[in-house]
Structures are given as structure tokens and as C-alpha cells.
PDB file of N, CA and C in Angstrom:
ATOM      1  N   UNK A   1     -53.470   2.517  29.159  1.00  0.00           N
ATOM      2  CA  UNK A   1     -53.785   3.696  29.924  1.00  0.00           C
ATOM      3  C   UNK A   1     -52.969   4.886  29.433  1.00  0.00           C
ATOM      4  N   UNK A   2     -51.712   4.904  28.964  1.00  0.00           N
ATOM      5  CA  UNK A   2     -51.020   5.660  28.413  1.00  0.00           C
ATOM      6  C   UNK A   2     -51.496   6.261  27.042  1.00  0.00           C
ATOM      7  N   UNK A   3     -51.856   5.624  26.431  1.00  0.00           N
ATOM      8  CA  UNK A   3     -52.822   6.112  25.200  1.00  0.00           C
ATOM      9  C   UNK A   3     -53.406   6.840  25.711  1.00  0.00           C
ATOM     10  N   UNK A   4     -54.150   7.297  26.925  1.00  0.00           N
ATOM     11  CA  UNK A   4     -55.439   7.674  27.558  1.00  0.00           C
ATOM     12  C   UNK A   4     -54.914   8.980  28.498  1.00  0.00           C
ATOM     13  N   UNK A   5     -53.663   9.323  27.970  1.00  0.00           N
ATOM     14  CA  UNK A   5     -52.944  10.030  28.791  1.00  0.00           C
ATOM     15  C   UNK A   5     -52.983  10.048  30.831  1.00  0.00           C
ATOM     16  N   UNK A   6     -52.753   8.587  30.980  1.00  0.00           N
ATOM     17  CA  UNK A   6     -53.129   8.033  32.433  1.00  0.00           C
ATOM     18  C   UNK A   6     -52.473   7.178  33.035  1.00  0.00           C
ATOM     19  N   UNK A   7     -51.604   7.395  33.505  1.00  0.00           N
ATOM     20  CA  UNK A   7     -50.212   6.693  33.904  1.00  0.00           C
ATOM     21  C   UNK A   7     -50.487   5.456  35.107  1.00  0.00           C
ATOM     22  N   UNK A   8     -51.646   6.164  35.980  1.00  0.00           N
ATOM     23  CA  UNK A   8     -52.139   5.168  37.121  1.00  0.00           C
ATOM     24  C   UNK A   8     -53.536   5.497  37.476  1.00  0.00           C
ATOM     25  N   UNK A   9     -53.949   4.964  38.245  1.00  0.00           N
ATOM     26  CA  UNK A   9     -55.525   4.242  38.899  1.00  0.00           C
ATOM     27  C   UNK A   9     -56.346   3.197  37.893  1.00  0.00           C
ATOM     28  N   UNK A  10     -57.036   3.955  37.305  1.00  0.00           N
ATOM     29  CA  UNK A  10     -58.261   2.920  36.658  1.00  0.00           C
ATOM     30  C   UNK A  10     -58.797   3.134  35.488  1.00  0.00           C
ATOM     31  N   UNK A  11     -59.057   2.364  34.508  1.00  0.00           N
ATOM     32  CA  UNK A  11     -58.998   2.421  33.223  1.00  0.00           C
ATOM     33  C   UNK A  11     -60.899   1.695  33.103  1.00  0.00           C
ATOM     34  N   UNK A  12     -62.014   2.024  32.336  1.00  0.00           N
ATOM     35  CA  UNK A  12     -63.206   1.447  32.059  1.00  0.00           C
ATOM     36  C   UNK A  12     -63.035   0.996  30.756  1.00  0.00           C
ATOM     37  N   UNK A  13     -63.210  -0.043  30.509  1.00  0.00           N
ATOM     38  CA  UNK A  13     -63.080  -0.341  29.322  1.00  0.00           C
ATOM     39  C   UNK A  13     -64.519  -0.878  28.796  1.00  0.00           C
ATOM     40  N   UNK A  14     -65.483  -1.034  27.867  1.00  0.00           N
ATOM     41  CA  UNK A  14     -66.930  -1.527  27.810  1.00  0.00           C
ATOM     42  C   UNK A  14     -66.991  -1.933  26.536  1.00  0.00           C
ATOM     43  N   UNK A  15     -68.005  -3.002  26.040  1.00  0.00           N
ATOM     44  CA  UNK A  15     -68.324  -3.461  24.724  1.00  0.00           C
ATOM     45  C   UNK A  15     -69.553  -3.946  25.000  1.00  0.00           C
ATOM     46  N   UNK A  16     -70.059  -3.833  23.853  1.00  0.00           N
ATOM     47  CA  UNK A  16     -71.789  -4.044  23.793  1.00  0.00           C
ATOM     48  C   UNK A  16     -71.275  -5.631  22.692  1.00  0.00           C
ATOM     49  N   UNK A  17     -71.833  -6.741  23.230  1.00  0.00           N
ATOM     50  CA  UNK A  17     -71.781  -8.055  22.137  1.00  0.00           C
ATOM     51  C   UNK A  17     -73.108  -8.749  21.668  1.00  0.00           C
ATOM     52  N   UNK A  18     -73.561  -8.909  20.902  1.00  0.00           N
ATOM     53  CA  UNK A  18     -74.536  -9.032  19.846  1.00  0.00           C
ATOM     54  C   UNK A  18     -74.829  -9.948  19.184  1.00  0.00           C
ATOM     55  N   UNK A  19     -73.209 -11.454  19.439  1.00  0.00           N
ATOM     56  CA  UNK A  19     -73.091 -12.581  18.655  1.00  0.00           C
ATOM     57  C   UNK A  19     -74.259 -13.745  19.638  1.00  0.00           C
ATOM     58  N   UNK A  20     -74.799 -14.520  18.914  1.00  0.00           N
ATOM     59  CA  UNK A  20     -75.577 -15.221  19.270  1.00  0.00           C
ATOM     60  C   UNK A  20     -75.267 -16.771  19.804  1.00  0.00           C
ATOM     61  N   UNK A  21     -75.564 -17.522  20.739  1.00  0.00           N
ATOM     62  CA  UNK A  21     -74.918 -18.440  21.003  1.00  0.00           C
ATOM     63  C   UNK A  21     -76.023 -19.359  21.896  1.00  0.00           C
ATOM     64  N   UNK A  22     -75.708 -20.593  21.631  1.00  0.00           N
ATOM     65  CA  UNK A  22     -76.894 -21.937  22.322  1.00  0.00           C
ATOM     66  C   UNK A  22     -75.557 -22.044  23.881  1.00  0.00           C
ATOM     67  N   UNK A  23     -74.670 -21.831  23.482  1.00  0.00           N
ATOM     68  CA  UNK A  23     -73.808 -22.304  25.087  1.00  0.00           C
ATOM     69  C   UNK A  23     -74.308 -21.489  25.964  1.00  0.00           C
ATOM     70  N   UNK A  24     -74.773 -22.017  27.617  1.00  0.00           N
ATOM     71  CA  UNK A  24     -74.921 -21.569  28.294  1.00  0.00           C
ATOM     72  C   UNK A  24     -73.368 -20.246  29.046  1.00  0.00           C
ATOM     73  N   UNK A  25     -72.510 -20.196  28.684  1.00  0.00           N
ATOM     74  CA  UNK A  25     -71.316 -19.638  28.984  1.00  0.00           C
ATOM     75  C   UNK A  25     -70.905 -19.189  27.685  1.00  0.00           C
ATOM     76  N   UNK A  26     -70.491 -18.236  27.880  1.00  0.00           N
ATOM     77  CA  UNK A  26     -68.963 -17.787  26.850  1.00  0.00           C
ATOM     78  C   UNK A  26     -67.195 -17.396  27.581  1.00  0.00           C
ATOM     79  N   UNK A  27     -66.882 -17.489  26.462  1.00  0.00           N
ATOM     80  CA  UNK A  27     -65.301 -17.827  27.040  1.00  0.00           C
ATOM     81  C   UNK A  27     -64.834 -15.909  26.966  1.00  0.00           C
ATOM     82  N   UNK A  28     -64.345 -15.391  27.587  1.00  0.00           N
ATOM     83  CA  UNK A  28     -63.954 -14.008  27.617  1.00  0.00           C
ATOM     84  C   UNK A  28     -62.199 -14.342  27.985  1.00  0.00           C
ATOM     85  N   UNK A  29     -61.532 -13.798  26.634  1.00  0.00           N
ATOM     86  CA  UNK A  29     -60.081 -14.016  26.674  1.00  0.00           C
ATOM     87  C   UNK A  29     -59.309 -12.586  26.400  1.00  0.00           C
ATOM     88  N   UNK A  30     -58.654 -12.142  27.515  1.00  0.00           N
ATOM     89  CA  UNK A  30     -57.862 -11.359  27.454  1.00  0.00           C
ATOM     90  C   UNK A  30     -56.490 -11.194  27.771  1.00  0.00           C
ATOM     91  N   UNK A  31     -55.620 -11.103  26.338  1.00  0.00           N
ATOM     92  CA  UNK A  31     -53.941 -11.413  25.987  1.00  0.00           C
ATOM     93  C   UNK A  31     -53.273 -10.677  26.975  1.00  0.00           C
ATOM     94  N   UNK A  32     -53.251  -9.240  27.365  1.00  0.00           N
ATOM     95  CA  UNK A  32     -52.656  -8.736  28.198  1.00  0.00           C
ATOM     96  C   UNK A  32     -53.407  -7.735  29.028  1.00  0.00           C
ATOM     97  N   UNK A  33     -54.094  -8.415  30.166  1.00  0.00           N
ATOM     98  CA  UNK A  33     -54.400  -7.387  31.140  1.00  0.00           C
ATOM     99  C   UNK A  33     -53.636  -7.484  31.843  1.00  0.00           C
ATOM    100  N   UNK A  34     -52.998  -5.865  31.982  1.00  0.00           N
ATOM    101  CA  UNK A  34     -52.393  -4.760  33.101  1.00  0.00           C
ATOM    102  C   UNK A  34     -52.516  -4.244  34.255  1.00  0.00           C
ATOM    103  N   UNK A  35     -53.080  -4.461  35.577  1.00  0.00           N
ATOM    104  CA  UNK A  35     -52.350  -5.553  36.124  1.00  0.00           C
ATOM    105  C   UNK A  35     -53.433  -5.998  36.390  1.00  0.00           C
ATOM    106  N   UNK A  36     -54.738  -5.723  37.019  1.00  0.00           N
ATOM    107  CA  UNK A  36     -56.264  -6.086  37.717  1.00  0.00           C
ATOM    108  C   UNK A  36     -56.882  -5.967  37.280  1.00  0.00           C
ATOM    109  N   UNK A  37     -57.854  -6.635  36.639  1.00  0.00           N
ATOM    110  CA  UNK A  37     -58.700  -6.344  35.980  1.00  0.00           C
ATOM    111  C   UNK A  37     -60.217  -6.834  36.585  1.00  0.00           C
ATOM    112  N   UNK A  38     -61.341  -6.544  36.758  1.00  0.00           N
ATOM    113  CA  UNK A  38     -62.563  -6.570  37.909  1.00  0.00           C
ATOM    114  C   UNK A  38     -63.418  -6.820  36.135  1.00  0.00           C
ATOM    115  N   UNK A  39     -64.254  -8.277  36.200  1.00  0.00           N
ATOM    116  CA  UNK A  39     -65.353  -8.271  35.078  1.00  0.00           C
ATOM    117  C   UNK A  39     -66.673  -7.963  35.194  1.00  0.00           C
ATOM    118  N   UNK A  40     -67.181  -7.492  34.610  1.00  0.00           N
ATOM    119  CA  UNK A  40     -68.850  -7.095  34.998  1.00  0.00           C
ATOM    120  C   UNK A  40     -69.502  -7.630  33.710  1.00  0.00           C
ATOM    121  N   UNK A  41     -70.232  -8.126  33.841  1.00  0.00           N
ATOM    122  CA  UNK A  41     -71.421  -8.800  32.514  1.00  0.00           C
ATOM    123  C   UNK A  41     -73.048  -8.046  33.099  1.00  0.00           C
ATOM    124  N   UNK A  42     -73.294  -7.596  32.213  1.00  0.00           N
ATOM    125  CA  UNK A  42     -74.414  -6.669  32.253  1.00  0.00           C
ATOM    126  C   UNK A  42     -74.328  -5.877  33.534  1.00  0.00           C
ATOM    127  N   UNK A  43     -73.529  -5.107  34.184  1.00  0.00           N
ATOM    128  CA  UNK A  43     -73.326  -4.708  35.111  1.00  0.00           C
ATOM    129  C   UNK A  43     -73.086  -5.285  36.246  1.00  0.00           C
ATOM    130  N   UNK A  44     -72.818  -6.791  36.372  1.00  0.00           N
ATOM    131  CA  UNK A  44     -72.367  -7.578  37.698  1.00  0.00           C
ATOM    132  C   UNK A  44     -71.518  -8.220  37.641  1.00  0.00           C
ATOM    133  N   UNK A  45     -71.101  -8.115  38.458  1.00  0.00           N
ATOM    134  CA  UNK A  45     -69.628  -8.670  38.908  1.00  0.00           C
ATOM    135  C   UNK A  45     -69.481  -9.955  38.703  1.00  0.00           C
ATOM    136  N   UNK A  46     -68.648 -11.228  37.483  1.00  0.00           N
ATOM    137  CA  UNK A  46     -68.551 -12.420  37.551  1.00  0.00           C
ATOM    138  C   UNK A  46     -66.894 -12.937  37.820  1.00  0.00           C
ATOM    139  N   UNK A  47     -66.436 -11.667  38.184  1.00  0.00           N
ATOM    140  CA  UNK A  47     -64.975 -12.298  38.595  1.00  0.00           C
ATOM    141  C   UNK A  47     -64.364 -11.493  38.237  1.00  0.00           C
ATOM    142  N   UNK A  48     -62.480 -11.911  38.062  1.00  0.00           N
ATOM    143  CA  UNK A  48     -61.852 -10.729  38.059  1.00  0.00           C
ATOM    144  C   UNK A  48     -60.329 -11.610  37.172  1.00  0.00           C
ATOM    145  N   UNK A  49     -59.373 -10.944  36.490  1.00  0.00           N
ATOM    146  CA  UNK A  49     -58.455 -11.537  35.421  1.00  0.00           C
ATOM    147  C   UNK A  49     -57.330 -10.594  36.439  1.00  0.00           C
ATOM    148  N   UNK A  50     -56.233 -11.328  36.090  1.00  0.00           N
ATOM    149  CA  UNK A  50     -55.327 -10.903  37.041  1.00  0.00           C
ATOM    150  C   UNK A  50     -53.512 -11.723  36.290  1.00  0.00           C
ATOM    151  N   UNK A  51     -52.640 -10.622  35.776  1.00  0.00           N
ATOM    152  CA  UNK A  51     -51.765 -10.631  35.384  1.00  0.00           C
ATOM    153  C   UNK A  51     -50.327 -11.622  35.900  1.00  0.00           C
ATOM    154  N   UNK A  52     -50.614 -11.258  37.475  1.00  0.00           N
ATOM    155  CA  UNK A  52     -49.396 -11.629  38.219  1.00  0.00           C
ATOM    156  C   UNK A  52     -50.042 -13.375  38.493  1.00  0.00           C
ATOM    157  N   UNK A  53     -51.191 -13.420  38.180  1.00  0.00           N
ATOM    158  CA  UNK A  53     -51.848 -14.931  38.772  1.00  0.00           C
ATOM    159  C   UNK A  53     -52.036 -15.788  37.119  1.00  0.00           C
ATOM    160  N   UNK A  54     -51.545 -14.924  35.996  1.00  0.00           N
ATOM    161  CA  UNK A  54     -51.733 -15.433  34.993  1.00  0.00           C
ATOM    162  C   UNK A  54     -53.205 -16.221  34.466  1.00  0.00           C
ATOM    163  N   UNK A  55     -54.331 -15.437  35.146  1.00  0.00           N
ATOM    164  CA  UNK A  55     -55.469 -15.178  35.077  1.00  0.00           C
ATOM    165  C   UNK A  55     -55.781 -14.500  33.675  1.00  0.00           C
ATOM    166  N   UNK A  56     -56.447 -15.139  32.604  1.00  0.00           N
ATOM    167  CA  UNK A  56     -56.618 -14.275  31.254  1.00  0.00           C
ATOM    168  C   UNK A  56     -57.802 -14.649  31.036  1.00  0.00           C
ATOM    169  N   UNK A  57     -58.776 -15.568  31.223  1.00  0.00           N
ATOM    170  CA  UNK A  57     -59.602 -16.387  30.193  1.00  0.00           C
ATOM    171  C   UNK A  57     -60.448 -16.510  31.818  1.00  0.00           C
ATOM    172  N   UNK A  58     -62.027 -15.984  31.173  1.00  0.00           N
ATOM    173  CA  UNK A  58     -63.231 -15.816  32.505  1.00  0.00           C
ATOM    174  C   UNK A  58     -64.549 -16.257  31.738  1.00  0.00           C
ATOM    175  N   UNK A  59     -65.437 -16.953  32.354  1.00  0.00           N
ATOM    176  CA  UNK A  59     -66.353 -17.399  31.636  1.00  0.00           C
ATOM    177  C   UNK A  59     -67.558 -16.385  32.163  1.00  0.00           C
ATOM    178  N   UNK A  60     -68.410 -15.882  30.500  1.00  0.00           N
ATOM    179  CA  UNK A  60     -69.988 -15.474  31.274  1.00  0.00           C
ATOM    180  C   UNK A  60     -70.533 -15.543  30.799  1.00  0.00           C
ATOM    181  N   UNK A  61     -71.655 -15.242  31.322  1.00  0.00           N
ATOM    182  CA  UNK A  61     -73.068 -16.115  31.003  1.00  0.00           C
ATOM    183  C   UNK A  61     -73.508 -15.689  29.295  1.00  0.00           C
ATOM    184  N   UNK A  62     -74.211 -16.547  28.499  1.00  0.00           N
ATOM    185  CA  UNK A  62     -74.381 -16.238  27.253  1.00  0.00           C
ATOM    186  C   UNK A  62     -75.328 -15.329  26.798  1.00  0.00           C
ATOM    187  N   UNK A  63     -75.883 -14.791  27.805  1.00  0.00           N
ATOM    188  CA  UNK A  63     -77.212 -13.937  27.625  1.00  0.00           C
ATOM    189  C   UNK A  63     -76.930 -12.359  27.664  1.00  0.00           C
ATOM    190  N   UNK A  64     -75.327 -12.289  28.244  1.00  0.00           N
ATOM    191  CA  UNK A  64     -74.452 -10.819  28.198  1.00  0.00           C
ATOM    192  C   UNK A  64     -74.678 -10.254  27.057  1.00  0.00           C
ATOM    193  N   UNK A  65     -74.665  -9.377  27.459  1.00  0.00           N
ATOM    194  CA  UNK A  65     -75.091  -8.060  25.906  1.00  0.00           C
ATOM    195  C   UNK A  65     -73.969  -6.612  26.373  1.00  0.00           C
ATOM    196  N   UNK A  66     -73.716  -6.683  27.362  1.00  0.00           N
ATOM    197  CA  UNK A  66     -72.299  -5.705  28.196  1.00  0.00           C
ATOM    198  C   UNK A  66     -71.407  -6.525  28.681  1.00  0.00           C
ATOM    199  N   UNK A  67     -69.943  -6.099  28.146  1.00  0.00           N
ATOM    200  CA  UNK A  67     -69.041  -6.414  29.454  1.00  0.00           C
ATOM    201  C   UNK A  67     -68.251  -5.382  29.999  1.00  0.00           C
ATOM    202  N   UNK A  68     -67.808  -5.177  31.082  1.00  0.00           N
ATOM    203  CA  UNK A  68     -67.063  -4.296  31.204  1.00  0.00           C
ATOM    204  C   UNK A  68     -66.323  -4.411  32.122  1.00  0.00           C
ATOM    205  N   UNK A  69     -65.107  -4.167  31.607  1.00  0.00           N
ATOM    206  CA  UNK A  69     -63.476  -4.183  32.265  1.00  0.00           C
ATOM    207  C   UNK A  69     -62.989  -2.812  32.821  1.00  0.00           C
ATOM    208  N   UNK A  70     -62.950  -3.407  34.374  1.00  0.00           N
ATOM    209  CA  UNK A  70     -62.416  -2.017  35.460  1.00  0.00           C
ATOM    210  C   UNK A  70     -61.258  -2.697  35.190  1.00  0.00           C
ATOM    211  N   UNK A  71     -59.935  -1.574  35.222  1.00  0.00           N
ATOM    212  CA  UNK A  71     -59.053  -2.353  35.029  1.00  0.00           C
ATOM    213  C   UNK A  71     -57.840  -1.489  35.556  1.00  0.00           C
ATOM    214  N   UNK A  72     -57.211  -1.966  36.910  1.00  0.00           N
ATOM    215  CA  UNK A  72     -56.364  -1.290  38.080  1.00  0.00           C
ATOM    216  C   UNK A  72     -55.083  -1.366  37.419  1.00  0.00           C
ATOM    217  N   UNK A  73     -53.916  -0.233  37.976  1.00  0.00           N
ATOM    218  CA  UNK A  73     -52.764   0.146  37.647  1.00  0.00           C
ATOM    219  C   UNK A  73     -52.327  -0.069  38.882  1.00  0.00           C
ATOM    220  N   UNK A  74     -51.488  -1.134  39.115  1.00  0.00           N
ATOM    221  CA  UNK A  74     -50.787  -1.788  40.228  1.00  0.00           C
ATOM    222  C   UNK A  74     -49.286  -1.317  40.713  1.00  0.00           C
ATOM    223  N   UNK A  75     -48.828   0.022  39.995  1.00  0.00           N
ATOM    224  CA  UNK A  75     -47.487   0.140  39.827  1.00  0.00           C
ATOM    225  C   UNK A  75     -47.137  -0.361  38.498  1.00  0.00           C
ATOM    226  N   UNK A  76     -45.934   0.609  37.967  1.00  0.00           N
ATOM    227  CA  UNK A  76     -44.935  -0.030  37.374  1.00  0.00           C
ATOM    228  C   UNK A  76     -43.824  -0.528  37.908  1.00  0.00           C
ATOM    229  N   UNK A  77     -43.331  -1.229  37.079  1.00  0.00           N
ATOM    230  CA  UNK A  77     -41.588  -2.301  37.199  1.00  0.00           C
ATOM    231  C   UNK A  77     -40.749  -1.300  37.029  1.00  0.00           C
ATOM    232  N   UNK A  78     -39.748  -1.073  38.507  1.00  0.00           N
ATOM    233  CA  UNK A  78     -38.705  -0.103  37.995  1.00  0.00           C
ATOM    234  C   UNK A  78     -37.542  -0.223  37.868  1.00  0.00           C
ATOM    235  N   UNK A  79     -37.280  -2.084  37.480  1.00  0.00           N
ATOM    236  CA  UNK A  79     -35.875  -2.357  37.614  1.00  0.00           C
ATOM    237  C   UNK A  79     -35.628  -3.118  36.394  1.00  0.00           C
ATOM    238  N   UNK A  80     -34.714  -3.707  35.619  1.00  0.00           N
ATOM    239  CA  UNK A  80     -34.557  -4.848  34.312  1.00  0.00           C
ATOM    240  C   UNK A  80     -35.134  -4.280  33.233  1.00  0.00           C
ATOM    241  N   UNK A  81     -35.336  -5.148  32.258  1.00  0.00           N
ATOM    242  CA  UNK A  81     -35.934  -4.649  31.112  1.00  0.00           C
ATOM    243  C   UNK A  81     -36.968  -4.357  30.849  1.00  0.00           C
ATOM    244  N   UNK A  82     -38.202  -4.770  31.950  1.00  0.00           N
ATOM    245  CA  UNK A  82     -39.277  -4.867  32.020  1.00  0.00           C
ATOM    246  C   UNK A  82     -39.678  -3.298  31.881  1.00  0.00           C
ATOM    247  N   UNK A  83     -38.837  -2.646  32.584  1.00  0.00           N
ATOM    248  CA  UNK A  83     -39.422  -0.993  33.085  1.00  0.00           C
ATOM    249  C   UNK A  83     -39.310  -0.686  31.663  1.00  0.00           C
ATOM    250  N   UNK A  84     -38.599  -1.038  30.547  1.00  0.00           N
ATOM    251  CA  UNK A  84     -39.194   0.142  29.451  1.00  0.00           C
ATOM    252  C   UNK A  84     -40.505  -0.344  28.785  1.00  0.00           C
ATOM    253  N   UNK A  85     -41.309  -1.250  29.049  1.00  0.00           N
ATOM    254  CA  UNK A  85     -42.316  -1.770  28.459  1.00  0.00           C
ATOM    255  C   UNK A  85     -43.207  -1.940  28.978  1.00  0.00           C
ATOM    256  N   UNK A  86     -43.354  -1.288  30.149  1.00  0.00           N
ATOM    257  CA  UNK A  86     -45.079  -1.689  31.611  1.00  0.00           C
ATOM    258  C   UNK A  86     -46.033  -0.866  31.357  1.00  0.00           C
ATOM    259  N   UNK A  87     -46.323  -0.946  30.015  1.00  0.00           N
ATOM    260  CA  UNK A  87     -47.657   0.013  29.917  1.00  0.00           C
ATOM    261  C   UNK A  87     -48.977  -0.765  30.460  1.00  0.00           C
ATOM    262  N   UNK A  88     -49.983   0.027  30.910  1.00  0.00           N
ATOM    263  CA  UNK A  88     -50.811  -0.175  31.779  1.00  0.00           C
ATOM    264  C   UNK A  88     -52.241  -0.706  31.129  1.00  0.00           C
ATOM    265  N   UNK A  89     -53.666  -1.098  31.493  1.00  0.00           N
ATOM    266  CA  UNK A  89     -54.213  -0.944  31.039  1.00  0.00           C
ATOM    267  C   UNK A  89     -54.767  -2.341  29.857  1.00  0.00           C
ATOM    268  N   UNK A  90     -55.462  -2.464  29.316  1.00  0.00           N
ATOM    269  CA  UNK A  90     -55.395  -3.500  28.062  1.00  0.00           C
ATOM    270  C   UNK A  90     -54.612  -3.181  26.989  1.00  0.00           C
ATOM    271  N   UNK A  91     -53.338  -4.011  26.350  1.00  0.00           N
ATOM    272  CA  UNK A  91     -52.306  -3.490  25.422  1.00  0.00           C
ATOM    273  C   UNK A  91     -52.736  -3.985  24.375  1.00  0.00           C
ATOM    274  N   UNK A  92     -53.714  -5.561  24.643  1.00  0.00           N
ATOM    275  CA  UNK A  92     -53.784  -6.417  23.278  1.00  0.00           C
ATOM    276  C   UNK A  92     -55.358  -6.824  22.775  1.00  0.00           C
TER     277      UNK A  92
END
């Protein structure tokens, strides 16, 4: 979010995917979402990835051609070492 000059609320993140697949599911893996993240596959809601629950990895359906990541700014950490590194948002 900081890239985005956006310190807090909500970040859209979207990708159009195109790869072809016989599995009824695909695996959707994300290294560091910041802090909430809400999933949408072709515009509906199949769940949600969540930092503090160590929530990364959401399955959807194989027929997705959109996904898109709402993705909430929960606060930063303002104490330890953590506070110089709480950037927001998807980092990875």
C-alpha cells in the first residue's frame, strides 16, 4: 500500500488468469498478505486469507478467469522490531 502512496484502508488488487486446467479447484497462494485480505473469483466472494490466522493458501474454482484481492490495513505494529517493517498491502 505504501508503494501506492496509502498508508491505511484498502488496497484492490486484480489479475485476469488464462492458464488452463482439468482440476476442478485451483490452489491461490499468497506469501504475505497484510493484514485481511477478502477473495473474489469472477466477482464472488470464495473466502478470505488472513495474516494473524496464518491463512495464505484459498482454493477456487478452475473456471476463474478474475481474481481479486480486497485487501484491509488493520493498523500498524508500534512497538519491537516489527514497527520498522509493517508495510501494508501484498509485499510478495
Amino acid at each position: 500500500m505504501e508503494d501506492l502512496n496509502q498508508a491505511h484502508g484498502f488496497v484492490l488488487y486484480s489479475a485476469n488468469i488464462t492458464a488452463v486446467t482439468t482440476n476442478p479447484t485451483r490452489q491461490l497462494f499468497v506469501e504475505e498478505p497484510r493484514d485481511y485480505v477478502n477473495v473474489l473469483a469472477n466477482g464472488e466472494v470464495v473466502g478470505s486469507l488472513d495474516r494473524s490466522e496464518d491463512q495464505f493458501t484459498i482454493s477456487v474454482p478452475s473456471t476463474t478467469t478474475r481474481v481479486d484481492l480486497l485487501v484491509e490495513a488493520m493498523g500498524h505494529i508500534n512497538y519491537d522490531l516489527q514497527m520498522n517493517d509493517d508495510r501494508k498491502g501484498i509485499t510478495e
